[in-house]
Protein backbone atom coordinates (compact mmCIF):
# COMPACT_ATOMS: atom_id res chain seq x y z
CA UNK A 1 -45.74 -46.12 -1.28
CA UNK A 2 -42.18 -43.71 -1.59
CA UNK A 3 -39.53 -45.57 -0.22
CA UNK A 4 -35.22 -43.98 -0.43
CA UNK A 5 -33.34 -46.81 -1.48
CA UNK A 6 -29.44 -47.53 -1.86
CA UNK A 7 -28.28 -49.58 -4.54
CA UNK A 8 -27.56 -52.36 -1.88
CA UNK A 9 -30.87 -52.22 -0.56
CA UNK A 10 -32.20 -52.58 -3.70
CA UNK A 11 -29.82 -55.52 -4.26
CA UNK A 12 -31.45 -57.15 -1.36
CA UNK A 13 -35.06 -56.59 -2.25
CA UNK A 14 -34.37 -58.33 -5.74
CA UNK A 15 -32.67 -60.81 -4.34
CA UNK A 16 -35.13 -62.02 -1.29
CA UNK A 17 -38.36 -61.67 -3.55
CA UNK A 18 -39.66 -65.13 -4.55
CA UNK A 19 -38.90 -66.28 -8.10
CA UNK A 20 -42.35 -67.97 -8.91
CA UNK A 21 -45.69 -67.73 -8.04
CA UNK A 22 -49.37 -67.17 -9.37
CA UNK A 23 -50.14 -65.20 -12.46
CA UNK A 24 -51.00 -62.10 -9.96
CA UNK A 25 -47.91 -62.72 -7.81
CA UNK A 26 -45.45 -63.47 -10.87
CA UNK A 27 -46.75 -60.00 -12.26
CA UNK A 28 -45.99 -57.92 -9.32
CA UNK A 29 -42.24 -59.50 -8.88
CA UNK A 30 -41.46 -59.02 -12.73
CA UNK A 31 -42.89 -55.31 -12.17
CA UNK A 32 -40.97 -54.99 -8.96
CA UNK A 33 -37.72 -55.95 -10.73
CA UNK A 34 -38.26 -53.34 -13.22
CA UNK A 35 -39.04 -50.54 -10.81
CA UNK A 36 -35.51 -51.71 -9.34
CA UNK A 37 -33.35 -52.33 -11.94
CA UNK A 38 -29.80 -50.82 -11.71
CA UNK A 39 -28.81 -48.59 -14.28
CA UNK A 40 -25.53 -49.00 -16.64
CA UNK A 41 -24.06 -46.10 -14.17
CA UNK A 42 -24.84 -47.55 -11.26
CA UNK A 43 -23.51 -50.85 -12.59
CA UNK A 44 -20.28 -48.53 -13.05
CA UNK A 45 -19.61 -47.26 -9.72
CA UNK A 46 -20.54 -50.59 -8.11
CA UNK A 47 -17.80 -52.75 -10.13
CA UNK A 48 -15.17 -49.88 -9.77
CA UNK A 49 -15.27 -50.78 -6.02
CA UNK A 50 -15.53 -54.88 -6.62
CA UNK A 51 -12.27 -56.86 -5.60
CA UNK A 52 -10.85 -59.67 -7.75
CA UNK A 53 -12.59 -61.97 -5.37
CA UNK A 54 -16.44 -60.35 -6.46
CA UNK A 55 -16.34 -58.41 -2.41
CA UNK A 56 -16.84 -54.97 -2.32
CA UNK A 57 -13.98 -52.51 -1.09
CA UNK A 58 -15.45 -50.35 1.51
CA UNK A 59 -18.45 -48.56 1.09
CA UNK A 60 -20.26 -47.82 -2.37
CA UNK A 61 -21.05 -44.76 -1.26
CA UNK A 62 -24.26 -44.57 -2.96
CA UNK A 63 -27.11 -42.29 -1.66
CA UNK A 64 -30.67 -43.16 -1.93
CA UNK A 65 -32.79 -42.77 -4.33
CA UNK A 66 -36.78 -42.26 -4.25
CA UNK A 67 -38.97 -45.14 -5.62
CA UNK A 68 -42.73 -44.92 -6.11
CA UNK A 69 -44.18 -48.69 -5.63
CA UNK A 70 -47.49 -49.64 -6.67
CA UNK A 71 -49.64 -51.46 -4.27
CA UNK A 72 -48.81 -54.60 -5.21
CA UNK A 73 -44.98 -54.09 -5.34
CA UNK A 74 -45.07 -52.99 -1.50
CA UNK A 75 -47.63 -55.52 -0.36
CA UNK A 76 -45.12 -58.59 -2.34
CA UNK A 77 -42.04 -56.63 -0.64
CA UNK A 78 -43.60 -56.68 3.02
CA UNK A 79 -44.92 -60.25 2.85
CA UNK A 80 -41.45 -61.59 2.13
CA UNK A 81 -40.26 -59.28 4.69
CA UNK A 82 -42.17 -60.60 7.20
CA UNK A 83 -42.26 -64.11 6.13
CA UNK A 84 -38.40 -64.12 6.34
CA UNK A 85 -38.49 -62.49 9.78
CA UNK A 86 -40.74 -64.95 10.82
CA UNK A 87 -39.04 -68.24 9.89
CA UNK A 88 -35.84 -65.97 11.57
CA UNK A 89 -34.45 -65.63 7.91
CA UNK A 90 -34.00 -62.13 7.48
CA UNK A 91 -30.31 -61.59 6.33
CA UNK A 92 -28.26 -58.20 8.52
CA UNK A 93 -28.74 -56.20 4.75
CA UNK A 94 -32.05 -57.01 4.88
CA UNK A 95 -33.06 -55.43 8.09
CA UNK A 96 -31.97 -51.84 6.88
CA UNK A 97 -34.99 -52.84 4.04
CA UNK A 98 -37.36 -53.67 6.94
CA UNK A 99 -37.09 -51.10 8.56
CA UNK A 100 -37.65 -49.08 6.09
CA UNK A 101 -40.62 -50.36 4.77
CA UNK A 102 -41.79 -50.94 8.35
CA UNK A 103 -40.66 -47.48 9.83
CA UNK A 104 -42.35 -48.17 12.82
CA UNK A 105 -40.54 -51.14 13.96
CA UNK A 106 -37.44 -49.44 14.66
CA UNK A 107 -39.48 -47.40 17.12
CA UNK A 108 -40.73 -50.67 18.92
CA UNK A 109 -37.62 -51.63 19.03
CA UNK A 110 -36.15 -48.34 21.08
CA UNK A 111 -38.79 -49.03 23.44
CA UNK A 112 -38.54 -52.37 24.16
CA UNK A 113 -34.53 -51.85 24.74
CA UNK A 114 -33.39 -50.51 28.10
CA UNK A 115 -31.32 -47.27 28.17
């Protein structure tokens, strides 16, 4: 599965995915990680814009880039998606990462909201 992600987004994703699991489960989230990790440059431009206080001054201003996930990356991705959305957990960042990896939801959503 190709998904464009920001370096927030990505932020999210690493930071919502569960931190144990089975041996197949603790695989895909250590692989996961990997296929996310920020670069040194990236780690650059994000600090430049951090305040004393660790918030970040306006936007990053970082475009997307393209990410290639294995089966078993998007499956562990969705089914903390949608486990968060169903105990009404899913954070505002998050929902940009939803929809995303559920593009049809936003389209459900336009429908189901009166004009």
């Amino acid at each position: 599965m190709k998904v464009n992600l920001t370096i927030l987004e990505r932020v999210v994703i690493m930071n919502i995915l569960p931190q144990m699991g089975n041996v197949q489960s603790a695989r895909a989230i250590r692989n996961t990680k990997t296929i996310l990790k920020i670069t040194d440059e990236e780690k650059k431009v994000v600090e430049a814009k951090l305040t004393p206080q660790g918030t970040l001054q306006g936007e990053i201003g970082d475009p997307e880039k393209t990410f290639e996930f294995p089966h078993s990356s998007a499956k562990l991705i969705k089914d903390t998606l949608t486990d968060l959305d169903k105990k009404s957990q899913l954070s505002i960042d998050a929902v940009a990462v939803y929809d995303k990896f559920f593009p049809s939801s936003d389209k459900e959503e336009s429908a189901a909201t009166p004009a």
